[in-house]
N, C-alpha and C. Protein backbone atom coordinates (compact mmCIF):
# COMPACT_ATOMS: atom_id res chain seq x y z
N UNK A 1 -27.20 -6.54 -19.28
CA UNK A 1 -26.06 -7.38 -19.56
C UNK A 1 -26.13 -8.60 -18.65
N UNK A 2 -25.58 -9.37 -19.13
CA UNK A 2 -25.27 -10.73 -18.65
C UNK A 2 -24.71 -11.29 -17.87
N UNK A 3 -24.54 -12.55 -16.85
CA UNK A 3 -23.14 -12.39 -16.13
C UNK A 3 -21.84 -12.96 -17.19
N UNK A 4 -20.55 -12.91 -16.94
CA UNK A 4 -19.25 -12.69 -18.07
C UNK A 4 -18.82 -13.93 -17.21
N UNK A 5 -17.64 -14.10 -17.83
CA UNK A 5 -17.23 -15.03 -17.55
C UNK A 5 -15.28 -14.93 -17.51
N UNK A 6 -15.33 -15.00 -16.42
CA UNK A 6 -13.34 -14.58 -15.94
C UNK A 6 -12.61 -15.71 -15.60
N UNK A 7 -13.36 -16.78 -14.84
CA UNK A 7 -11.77 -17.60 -14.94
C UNK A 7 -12.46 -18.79 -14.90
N UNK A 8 -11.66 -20.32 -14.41
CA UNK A 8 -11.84 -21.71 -14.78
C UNK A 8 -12.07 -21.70 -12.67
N UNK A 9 -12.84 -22.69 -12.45
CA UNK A 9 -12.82 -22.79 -11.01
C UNK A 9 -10.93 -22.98 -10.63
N UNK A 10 -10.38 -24.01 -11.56
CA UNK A 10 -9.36 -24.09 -10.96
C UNK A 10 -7.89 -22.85 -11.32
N UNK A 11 -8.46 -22.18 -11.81
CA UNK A 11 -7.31 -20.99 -11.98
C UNK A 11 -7.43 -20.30 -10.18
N UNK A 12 -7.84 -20.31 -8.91
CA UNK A 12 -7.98 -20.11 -7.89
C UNK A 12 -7.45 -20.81 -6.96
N UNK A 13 -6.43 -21.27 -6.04
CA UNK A 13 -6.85 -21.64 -5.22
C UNK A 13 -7.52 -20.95 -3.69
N UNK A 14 -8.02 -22.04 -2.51
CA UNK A 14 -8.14 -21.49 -1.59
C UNK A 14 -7.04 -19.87 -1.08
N UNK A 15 -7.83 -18.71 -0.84
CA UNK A 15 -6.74 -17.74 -0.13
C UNK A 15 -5.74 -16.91 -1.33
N UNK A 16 -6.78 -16.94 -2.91
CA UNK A 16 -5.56 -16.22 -3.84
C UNK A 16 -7.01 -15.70 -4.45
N UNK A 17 -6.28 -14.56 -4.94
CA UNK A 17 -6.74 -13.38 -5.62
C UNK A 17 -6.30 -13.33 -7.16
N UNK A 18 -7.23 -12.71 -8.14
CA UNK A 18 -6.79 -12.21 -9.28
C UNK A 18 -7.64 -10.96 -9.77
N UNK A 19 -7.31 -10.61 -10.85
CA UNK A 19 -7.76 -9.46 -11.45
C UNK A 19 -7.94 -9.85 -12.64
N UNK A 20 -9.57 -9.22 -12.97
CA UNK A 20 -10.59 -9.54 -14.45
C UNK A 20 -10.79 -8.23 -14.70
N UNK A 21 -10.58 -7.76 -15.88
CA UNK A 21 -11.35 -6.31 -16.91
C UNK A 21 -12.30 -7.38 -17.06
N UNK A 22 -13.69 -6.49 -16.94
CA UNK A 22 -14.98 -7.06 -17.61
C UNK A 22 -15.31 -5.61 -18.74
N UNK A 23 -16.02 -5.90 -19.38
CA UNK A 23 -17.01 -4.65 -20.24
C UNK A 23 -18.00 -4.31 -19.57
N UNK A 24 -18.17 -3.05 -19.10
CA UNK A 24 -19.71 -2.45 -18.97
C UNK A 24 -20.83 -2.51 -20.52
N UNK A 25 -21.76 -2.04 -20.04
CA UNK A 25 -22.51 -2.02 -21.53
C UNK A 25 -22.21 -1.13 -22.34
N UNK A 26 -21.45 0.33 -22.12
CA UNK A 26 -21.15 1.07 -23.15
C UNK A 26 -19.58 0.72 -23.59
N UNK A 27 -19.04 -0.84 -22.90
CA UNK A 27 -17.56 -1.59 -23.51
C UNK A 27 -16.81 -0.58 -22.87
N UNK A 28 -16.64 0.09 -21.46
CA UNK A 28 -15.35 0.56 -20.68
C UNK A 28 -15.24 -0.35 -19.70
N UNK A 29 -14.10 -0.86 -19.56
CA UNK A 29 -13.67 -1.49 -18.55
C UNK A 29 -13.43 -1.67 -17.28
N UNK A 30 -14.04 -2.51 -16.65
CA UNK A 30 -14.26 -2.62 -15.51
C UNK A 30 -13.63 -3.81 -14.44
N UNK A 31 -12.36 -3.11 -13.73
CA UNK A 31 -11.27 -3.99 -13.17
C UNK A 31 -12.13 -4.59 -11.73
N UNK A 32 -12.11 -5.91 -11.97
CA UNK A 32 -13.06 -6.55 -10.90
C UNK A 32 -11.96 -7.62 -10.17
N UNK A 33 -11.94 -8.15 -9.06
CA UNK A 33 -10.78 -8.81 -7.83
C UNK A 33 -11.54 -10.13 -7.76
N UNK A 34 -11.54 -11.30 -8.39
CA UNK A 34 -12.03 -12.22 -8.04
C UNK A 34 -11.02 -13.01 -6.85
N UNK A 35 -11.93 -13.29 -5.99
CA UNK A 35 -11.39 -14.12 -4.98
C UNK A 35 -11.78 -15.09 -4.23
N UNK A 36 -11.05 -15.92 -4.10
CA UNK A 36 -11.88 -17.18 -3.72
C UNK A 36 -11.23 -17.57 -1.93
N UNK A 37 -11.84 -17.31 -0.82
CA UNK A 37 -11.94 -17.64 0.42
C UNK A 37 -11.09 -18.52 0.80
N UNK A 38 -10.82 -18.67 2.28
CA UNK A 38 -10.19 -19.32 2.86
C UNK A 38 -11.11 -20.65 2.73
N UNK A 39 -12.42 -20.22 2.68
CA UNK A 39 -13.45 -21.81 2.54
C UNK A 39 -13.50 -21.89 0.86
N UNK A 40 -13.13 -21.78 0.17
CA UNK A 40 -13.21 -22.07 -1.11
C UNK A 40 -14.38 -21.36 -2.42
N UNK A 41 -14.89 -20.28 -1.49
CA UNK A 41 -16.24 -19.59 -2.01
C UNK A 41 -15.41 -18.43 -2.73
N UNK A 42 -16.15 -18.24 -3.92
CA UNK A 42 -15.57 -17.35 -4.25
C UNK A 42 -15.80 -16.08 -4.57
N UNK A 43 -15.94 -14.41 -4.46
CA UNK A 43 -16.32 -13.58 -4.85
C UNK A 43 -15.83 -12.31 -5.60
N UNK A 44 -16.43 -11.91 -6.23
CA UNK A 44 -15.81 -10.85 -6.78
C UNK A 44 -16.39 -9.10 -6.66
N UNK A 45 -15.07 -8.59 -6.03
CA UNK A 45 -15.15 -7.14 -5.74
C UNK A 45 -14.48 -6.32 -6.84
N UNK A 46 -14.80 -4.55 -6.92
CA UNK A 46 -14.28 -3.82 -7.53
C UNK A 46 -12.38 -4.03 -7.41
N UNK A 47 -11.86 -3.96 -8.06
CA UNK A 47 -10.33 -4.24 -7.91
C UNK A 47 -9.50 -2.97 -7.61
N UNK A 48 -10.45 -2.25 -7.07
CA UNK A 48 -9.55 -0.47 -6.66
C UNK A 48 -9.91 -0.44 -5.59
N UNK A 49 -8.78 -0.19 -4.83
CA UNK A 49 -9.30 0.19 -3.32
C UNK A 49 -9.67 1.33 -3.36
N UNK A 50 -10.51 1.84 -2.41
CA UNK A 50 -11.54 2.73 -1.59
C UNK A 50 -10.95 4.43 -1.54
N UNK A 51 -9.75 3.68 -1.09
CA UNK A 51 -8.78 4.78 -0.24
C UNK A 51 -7.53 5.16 -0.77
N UNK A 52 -6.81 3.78 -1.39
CA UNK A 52 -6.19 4.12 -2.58
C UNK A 52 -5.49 4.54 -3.90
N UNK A 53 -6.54 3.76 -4.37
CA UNK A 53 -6.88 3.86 -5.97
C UNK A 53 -5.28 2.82 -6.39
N UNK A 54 -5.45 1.41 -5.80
CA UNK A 54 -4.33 0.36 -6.32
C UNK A 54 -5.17 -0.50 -6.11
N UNK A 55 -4.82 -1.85 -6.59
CA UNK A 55 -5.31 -3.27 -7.29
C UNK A 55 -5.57 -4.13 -5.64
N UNK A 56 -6.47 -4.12 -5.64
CA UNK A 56 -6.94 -5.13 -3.94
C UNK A 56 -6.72 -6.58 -4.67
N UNK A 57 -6.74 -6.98 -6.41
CA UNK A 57 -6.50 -8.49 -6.52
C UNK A 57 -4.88 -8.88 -5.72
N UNK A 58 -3.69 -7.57 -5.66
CA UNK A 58 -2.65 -8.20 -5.30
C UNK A 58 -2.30 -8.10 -3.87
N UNK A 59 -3.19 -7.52 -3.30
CA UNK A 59 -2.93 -8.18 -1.26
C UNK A 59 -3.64 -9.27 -0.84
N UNK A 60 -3.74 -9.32 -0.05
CA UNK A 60 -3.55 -11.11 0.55
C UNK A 60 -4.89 -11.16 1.32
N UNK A 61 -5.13 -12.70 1.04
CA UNK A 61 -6.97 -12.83 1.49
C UNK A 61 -6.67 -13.78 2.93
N UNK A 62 -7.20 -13.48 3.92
CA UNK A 62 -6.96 -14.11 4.72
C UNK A 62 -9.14 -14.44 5.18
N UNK A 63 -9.31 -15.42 5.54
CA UNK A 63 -10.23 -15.85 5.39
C UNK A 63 -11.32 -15.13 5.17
N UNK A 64 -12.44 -14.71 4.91
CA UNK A 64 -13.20 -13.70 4.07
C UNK A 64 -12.97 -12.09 4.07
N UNK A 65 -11.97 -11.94 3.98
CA UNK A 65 -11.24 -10.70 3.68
C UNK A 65 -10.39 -10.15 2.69
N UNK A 66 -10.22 -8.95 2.34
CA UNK A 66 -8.86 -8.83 1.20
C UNK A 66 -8.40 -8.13 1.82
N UNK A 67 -6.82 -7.42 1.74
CA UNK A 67 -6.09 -6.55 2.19
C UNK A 67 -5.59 -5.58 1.62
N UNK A 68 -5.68 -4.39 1.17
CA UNK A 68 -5.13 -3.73 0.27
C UNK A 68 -3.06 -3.59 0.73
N UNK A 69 -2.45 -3.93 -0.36
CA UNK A 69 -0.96 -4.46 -0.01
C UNK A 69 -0.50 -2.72 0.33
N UNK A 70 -0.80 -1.69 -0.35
CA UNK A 70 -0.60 -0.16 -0.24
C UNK A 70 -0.17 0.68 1.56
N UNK A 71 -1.66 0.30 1.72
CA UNK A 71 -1.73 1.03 3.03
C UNK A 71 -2.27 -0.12 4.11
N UNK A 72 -3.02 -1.21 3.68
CA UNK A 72 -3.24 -1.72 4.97
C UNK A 72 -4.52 -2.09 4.96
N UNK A 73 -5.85 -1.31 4.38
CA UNK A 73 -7.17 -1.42 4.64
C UNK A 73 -7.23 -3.13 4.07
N UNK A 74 -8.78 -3.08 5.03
CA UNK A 74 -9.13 -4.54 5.09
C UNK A 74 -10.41 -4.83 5.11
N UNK A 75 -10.80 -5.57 3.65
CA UNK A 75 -12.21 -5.31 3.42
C UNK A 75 -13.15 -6.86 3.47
N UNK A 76 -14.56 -6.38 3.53
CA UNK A 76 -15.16 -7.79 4.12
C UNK A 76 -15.90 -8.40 2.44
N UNK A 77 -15.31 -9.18 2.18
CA UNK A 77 -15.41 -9.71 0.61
C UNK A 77 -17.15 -9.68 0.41
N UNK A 78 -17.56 -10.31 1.53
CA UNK A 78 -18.94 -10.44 1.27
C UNK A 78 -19.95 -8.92 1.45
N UNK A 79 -19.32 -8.13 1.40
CA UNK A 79 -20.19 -6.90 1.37
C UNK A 79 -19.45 -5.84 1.47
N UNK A 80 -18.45 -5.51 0.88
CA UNK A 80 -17.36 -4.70 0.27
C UNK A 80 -16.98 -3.64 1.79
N UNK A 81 -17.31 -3.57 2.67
CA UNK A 81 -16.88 -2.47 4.12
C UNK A 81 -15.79 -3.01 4.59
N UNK A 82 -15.57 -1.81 4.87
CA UNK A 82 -13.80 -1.62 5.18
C UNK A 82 -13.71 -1.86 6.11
N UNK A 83 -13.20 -2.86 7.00
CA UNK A 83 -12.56 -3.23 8.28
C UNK A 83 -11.71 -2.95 9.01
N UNK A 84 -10.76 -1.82 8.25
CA UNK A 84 -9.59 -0.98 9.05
C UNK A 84 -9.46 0.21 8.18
N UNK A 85 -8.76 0.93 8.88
CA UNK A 85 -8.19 2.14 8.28
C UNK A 85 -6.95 1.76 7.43
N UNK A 86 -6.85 2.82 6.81
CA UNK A 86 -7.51 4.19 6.36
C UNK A 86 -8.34 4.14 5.76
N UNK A 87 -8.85 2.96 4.57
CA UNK A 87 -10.50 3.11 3.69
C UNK A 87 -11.44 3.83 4.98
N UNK A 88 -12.59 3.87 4.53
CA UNK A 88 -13.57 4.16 5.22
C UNK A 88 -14.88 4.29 4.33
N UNK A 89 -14.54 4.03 3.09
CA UNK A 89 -15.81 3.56 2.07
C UNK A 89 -15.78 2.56 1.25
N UNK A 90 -16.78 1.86 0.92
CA UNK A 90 -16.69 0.61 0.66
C UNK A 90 -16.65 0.33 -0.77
N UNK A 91 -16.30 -0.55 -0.87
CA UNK A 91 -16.20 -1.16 -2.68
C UNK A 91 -17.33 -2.11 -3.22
N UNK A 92 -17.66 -1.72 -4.39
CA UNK A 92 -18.58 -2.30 -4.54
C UNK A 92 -18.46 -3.64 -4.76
N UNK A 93 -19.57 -4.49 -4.64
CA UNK A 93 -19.20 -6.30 -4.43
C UNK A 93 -20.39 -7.09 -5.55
N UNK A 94 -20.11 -7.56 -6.54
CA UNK A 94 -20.67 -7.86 -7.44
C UNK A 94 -21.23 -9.28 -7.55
N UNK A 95 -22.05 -9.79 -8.34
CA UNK A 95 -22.59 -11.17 -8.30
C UNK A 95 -21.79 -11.83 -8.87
N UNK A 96 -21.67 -13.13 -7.88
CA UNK A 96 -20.90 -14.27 -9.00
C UNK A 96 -21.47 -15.70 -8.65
N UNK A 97 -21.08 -16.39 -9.82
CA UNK A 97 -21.88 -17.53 -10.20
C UNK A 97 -21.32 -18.32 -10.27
N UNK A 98 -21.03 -19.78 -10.21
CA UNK A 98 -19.98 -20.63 -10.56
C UNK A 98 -21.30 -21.66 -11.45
N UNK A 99 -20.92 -21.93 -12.54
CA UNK A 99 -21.33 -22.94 -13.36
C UNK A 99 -20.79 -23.76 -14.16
N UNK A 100 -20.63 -25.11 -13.30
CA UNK A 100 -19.44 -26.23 -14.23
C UNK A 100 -18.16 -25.69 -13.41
N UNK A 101 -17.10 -25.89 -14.43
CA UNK A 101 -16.02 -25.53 -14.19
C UNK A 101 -16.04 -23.91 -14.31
N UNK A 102 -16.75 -23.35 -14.31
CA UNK A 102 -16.86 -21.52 -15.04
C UNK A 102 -17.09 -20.31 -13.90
N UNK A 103 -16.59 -19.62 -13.40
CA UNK A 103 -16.70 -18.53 -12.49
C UNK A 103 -17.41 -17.57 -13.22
N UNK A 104 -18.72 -17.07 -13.35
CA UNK A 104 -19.18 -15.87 -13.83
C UNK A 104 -19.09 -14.41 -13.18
N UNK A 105 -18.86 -13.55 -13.55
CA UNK A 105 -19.41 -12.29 -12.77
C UNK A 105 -20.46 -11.38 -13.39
N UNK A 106 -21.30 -10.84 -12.88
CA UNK A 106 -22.48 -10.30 -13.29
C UNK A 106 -22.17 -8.39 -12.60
N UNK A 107 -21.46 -7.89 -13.49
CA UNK A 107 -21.24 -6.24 -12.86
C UNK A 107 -22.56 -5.59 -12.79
N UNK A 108 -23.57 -5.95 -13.21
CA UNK A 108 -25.08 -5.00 -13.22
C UNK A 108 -25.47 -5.49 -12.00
N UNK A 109 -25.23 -6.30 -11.38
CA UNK A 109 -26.09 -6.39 -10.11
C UNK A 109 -24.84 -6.34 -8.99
N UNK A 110 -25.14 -5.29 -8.05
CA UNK A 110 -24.28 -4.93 -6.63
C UNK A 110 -24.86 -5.97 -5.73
N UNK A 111 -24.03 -6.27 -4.94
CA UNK A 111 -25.07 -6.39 -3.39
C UNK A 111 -23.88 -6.37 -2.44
N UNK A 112 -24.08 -6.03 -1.37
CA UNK A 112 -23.50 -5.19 0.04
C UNK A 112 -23.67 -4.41 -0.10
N UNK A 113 -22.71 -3.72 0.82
CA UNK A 113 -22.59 -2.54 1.60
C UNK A 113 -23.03 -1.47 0.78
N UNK A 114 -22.44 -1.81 -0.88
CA UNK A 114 -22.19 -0.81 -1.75
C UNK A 114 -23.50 -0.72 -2.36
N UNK A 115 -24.13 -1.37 -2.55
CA UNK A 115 -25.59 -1.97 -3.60
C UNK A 115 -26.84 -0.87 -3.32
């Protein structure tokens, strides 16, 4: 599969989060956290926390980090490991692409912690 395609560069700003269903290849859905940095980079992680099992697009990114709003954990965007308790396993962190105005995500290829 291909990388997909979830939002417009400017549906983001600096320090905000959202949430994309992508399709796997057998078409089940796959809730992915695009987020774009305190520097304007943007990446996209699994959208379930670790420790959880709630939406990491709706806690708060403070410069390359997300926060899960639930309990607290705090994960490192660029390679999905958990930076505080209670997580203690990591989420997987997926490829993304920006082309034009177009944010891609590519779910077949991992890379961090999780990969």
């Amino acid at each position: 599969m291909s990388a997909q395609y979830v939002c417009d560069t400017g549906d983001l700003e600096p320090g905000e989060a959202m949430r994309a269903d992508l399709e796997d290849v057998d078409g089940r859905p796959v809730p992915i956290a695009i987020v774009r940095d305190e520097d304007g980079n943007y990446h996209a992680i699994s959208d379930i926390c670790s420790h959880g099992q709630v939406s990491l697009s709706e806690g708060e990114v403070e410069e390359a980090t997300i926060e899960c709003w639930l309990h607290g954990s705090t994960f490192d965007l660029a390679s999905g490991k958990p930076l505080s308790l209670p997580a203690t396993q990591p989420v997987p962190v997926y490829s993304v692409s920006v082309e034009g105005d177009n944010v891609l995500v590519d779910i077949d290829v991992t890379v961090g912690a999780s990969a």
